[in-house]
Protein backbone atom coordinates (compact mmCIF):
# COMPACT_ATOMS: atom_id res chain seq x y z
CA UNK A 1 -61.90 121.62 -8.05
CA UNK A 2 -65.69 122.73 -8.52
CA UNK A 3 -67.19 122.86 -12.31
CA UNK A 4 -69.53 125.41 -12.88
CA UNK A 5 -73.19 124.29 -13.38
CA UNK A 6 -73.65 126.31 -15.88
CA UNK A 7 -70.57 126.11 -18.53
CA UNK A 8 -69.46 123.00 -17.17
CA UNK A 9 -66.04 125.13 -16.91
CA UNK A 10 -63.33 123.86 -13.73
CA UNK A 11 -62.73 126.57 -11.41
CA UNK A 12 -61.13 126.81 -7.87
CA UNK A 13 -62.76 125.34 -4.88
CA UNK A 14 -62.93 128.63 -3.16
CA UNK A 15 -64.16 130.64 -6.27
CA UNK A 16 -67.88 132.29 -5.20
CA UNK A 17 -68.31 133.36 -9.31
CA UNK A 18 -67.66 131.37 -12.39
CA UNK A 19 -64.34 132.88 -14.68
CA UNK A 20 -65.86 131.95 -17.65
CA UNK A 21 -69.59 132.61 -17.91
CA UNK A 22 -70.00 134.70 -14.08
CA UNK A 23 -72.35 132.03 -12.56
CA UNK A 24 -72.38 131.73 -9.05
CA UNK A 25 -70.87 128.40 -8.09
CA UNK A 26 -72.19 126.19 -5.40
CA UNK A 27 -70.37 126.90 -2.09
CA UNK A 28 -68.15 124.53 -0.40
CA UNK A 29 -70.61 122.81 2.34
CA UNK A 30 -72.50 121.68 -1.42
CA UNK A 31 -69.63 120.70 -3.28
CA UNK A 32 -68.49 118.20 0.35
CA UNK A 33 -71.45 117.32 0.47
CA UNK A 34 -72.08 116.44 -3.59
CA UNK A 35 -68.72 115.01 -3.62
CA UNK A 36 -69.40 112.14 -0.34
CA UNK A 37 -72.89 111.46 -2.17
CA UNK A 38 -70.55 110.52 -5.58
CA UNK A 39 -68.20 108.50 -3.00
CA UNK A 40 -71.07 107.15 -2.05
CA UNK A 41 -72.56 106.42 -5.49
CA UNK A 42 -68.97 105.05 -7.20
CA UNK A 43 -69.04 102.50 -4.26
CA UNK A 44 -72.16 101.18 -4.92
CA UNK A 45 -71.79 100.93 -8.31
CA UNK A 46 -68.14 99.34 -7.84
CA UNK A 47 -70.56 96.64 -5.71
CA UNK A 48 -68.87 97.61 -2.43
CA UNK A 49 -70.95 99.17 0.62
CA UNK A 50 -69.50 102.35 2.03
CA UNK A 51 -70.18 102.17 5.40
CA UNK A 52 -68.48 98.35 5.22
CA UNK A 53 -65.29 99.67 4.13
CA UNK A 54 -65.51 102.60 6.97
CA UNK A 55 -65.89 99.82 9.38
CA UNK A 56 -62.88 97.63 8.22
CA UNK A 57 -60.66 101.22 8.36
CA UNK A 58 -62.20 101.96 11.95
CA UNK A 59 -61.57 97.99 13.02
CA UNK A 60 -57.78 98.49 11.47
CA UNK A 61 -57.49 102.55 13.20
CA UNK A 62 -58.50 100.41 16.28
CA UNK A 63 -55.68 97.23 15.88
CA UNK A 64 -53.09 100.08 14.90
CA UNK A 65 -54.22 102.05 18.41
CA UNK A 66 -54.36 98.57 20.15
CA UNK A 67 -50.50 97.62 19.30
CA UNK A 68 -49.22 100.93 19.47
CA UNK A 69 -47.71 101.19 22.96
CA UNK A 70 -46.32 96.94 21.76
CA UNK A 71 -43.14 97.96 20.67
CA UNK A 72 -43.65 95.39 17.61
CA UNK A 73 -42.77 98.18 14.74
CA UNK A 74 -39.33 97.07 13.04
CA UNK A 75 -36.61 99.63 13.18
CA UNK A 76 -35.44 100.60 9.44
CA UNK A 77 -31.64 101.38 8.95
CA UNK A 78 -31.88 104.45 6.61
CA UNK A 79 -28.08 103.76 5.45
CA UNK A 80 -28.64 100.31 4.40
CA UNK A 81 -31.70 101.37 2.64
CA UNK A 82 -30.14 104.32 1.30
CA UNK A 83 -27.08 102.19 -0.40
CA UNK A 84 -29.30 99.40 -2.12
CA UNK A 85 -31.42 101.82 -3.99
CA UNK A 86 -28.23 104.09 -5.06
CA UNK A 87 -27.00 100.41 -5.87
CA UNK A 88 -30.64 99.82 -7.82
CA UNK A 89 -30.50 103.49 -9.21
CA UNK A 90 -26.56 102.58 -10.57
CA UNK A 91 -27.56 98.87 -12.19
CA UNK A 92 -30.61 100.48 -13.75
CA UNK A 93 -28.50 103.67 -15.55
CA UNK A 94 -25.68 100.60 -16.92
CA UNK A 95 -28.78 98.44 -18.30
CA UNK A 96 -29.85 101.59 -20.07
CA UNK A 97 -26.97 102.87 -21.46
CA UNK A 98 -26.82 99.13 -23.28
CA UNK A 99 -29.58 100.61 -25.07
């Protein structure tokens, strides 16, 4: 969503004219831009460095690519899983009808 510089109204991202006052809105190469400078911003603030934590996803992307072809993944029996959260679900409606 892109708000218009000059009402401060929310419009769509693809919207060339404001709805409200008839502004032209920034175009969409701006707003990506404005928006990974505020990514940018909220990180430093939060005391955290951007380009650390793109490092740490590119080191895990890398461990994830590394083990990939290891067939160490756990298979997940959908039925199992399936019948303890209708079991969950079921316990969950009786507590509540106690109240």
């Amino acid at each position: 969503m892109v708000y218009c510089p000059s009402c401060s109204e929310q419009q769509d991202d693809e919207t060339r004219f404001c709805r409200f006052c008839g502004d032209p809105l920034p175009g969409a190469e701006i707003m990506a831009k404005l928006r990974q400078e505020a990514l940018a911003l909220a990180s430093v603030r939060a005391g955290h460095n951007l380009s650390a934590a793109q490092s740490e996803s590119d080191k895990t992307i890398q461990l994830v690519e590394r083990n990939a072809s290891i067939n160490t993944h756990k298979t997940v029996n959908n039925g199992d899983h399936k019948q303890s959260t209708q079991q969950a679900t079921n316990n969950l409606k009786n507590l509540m009808q106690d109240f």
